[in-house]
Protein backbone atom coordinates (compact mmCIF):
# COMPACT_ATOMS: atom_id res chain seq x y z
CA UNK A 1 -19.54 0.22 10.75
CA UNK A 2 -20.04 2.92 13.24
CA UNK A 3 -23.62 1.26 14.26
CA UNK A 4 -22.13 -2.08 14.00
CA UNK A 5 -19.70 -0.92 17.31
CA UNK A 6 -22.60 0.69 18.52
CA UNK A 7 -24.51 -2.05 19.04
CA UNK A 8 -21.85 -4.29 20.14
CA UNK A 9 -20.97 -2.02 22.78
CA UNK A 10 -17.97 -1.85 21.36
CA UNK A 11 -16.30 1.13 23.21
CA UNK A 12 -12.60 1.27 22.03
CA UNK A 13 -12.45 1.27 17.97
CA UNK A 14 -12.85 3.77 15.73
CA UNK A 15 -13.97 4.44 12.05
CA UNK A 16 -12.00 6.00 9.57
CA UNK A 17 -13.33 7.80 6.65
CA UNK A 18 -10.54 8.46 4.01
CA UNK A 19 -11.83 10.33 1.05
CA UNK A 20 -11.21 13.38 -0.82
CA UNK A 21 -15.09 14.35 -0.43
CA UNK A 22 -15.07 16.31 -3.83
CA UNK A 23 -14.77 12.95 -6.63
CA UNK A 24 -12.07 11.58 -7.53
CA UNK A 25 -8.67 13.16 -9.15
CA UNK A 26 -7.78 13.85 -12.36
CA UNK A 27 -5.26 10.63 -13.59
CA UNK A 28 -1.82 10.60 -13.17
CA UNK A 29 -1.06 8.77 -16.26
CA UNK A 30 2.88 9.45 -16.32
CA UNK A 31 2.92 7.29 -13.14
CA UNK A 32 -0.22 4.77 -13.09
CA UNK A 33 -0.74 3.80 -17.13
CA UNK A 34 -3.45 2.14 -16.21
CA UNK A 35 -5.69 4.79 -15.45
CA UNK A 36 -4.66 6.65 -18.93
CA UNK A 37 -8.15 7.89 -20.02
CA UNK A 38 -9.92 7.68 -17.28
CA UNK A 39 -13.13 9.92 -16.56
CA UNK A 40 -14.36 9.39 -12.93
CA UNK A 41 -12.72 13.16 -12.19
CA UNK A 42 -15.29 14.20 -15.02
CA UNK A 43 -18.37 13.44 -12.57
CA UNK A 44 -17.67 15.36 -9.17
CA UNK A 45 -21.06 16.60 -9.18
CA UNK A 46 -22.21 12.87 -8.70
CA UNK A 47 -19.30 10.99 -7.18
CA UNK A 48 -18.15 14.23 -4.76
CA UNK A 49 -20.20 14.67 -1.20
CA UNK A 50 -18.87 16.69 0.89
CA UNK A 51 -17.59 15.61 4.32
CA UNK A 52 -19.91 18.20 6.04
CA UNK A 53 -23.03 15.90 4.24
CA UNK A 54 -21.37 13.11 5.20
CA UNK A 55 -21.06 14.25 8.85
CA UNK A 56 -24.52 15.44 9.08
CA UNK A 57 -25.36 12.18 8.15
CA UNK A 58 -23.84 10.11 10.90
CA UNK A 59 -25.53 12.81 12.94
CA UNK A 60 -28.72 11.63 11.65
CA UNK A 61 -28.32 8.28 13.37
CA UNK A 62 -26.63 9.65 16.18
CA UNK A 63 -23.53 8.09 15.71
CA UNK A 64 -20.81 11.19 15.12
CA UNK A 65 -18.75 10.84 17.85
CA UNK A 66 -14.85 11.21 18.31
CA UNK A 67 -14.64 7.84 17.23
CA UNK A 68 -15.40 8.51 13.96
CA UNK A 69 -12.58 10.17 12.58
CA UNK A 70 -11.92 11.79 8.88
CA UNK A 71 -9.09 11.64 6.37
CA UNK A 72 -9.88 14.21 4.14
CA UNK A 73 -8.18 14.45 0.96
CA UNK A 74 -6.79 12.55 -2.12
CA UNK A 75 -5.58 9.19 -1.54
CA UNK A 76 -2.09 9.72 -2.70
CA UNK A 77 -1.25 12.74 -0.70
CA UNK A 78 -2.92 11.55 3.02
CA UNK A 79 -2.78 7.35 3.54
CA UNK A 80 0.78 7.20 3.33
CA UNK A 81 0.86 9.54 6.68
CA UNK A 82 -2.68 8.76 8.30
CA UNK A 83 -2.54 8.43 11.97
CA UNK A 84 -4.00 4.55 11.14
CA UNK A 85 -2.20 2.17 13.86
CA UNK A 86 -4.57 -0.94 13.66
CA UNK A 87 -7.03 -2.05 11.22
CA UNK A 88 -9.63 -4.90 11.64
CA UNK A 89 -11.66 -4.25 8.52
CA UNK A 90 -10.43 -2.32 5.46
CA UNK A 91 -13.09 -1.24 3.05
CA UNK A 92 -11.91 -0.07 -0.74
CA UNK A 93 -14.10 2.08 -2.92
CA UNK A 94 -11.34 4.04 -5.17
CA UNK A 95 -12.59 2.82 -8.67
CA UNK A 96 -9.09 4.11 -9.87
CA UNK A 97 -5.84 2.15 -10.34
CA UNK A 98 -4.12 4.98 -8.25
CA UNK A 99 -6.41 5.46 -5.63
CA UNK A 100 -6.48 1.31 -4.94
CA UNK A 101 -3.22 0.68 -5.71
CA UNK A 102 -2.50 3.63 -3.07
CA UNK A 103 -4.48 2.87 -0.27
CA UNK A 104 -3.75 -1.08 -0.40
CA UNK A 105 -0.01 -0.43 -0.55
CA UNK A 106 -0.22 2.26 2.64
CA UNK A 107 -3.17 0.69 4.47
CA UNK A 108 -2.95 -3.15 4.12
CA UNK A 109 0.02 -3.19 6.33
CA UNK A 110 -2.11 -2.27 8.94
CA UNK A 111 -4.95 -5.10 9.01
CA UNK A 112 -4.49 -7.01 11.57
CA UNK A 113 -4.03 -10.95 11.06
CA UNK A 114 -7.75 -12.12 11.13
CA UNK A 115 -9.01 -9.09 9.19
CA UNK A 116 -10.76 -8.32 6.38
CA UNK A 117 -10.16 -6.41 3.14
CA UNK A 118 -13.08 -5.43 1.09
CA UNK A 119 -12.87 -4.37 -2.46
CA UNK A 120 -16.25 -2.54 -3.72
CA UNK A 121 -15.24 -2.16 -7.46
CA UNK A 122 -13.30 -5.17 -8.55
CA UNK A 123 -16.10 -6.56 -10.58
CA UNK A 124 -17.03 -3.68 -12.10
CA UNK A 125 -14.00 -1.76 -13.26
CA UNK A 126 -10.85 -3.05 -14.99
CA UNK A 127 -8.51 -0.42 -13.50
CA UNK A 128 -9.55 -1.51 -9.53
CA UNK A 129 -9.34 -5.42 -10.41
CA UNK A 130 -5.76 -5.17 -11.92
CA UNK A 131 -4.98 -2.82 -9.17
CA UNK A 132 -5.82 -5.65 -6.72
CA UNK A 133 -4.27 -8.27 -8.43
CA UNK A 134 -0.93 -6.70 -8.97
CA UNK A 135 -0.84 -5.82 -5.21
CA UNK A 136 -1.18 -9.12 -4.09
CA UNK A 137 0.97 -10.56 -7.01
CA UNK A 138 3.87 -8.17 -5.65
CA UNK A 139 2.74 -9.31 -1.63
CA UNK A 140 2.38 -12.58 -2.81
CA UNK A 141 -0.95 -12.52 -1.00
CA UNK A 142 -3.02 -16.12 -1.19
CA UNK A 143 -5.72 -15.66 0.73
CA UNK A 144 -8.67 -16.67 -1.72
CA UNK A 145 -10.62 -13.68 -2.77
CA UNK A 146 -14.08 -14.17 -2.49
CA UNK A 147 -16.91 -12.62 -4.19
CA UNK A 148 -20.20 -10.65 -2.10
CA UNK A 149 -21.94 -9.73 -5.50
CA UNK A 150 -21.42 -9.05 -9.34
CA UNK A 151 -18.56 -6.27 -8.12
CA UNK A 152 -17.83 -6.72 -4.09
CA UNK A 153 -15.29 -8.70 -3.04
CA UNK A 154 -13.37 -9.42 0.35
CA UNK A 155 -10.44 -11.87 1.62
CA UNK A 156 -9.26 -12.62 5.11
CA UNK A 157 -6.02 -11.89 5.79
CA UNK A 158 -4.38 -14.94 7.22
CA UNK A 159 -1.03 -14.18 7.53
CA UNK A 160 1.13 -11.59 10.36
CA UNK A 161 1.42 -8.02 9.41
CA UNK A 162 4.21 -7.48 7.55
């Protein structure tokens, strides 16, 4: 996204990068069910960069600026209180019931009518998908999701932020 403004000349948004940059978190099964079981916390050494990696690189590319701007941390302890005012295109890759249910319920607020919300695991795992669809069940979101491949997915949202 950061090349994308880049070459648009796009001089006034920024990127944010919310992750925990070490996996994902052990379940929370007492208040999500859905994720009872699950094992994604089990693979840090191949889910977990690091945001100094990550950094290095947009640095690569020349494109770490002060417009690209990190959230480190898990999910349910930063979005709620992110700095986020505005956002034109929200991109999901949680895998977890928790950590989608959690940043659609603190970020989607902010998309901006026009935007877009993209959902990388709905297609692939259970616990995302039902995440989605009881978040726009409860927001009784219509906007027609719309698949990119066997597990992407992305609506527009249509409506005023609420």
């Amino acid at each position: 996204m950061r090349a994308a403004l880049k070459a648009f000349g796009d001089e006034r948004r920024s990127v944010w990068l919310a992750d925990s940059f070490q996996g994902l978190p052990e379940p929370s099964p007492e208040e999500y069910p859905q994720d009872a079981g699950d094992t994604h916390s089990k693979f840090t050494p191949y889910l977990g960069v690091s945001a100094d990696v990550v950094k290095a690189n947009f640095e690569q590319f020349d494109l770490l600026d002060d417009r690209v701007r990190f959230v480190p941390g898990w999910f349910r302890d930063t979005l709620r209180s992110a700095p986020i005012d505005h956002i034109s295109v929200l991109r999901l890759d949680g895998d977890m019931y928790e950590s989608t249910h959690v940043a659609l319920t603190s970020l989607y607020p902010k998309v901006s009518r026009g935007g877009f919300v993209i959902v990388d695991d709905y297609g692939a795992i259970p616990q995302c998908r039902q995440a989605v669809e009881d978040f726009r069940a409860q927001q009784n979101i219509v906007e027609p999701i719309v698949s990119v491949d066997w597990t992407g997915v992305f609506w527009r949202r249509v409506d005023a932020a609420r």
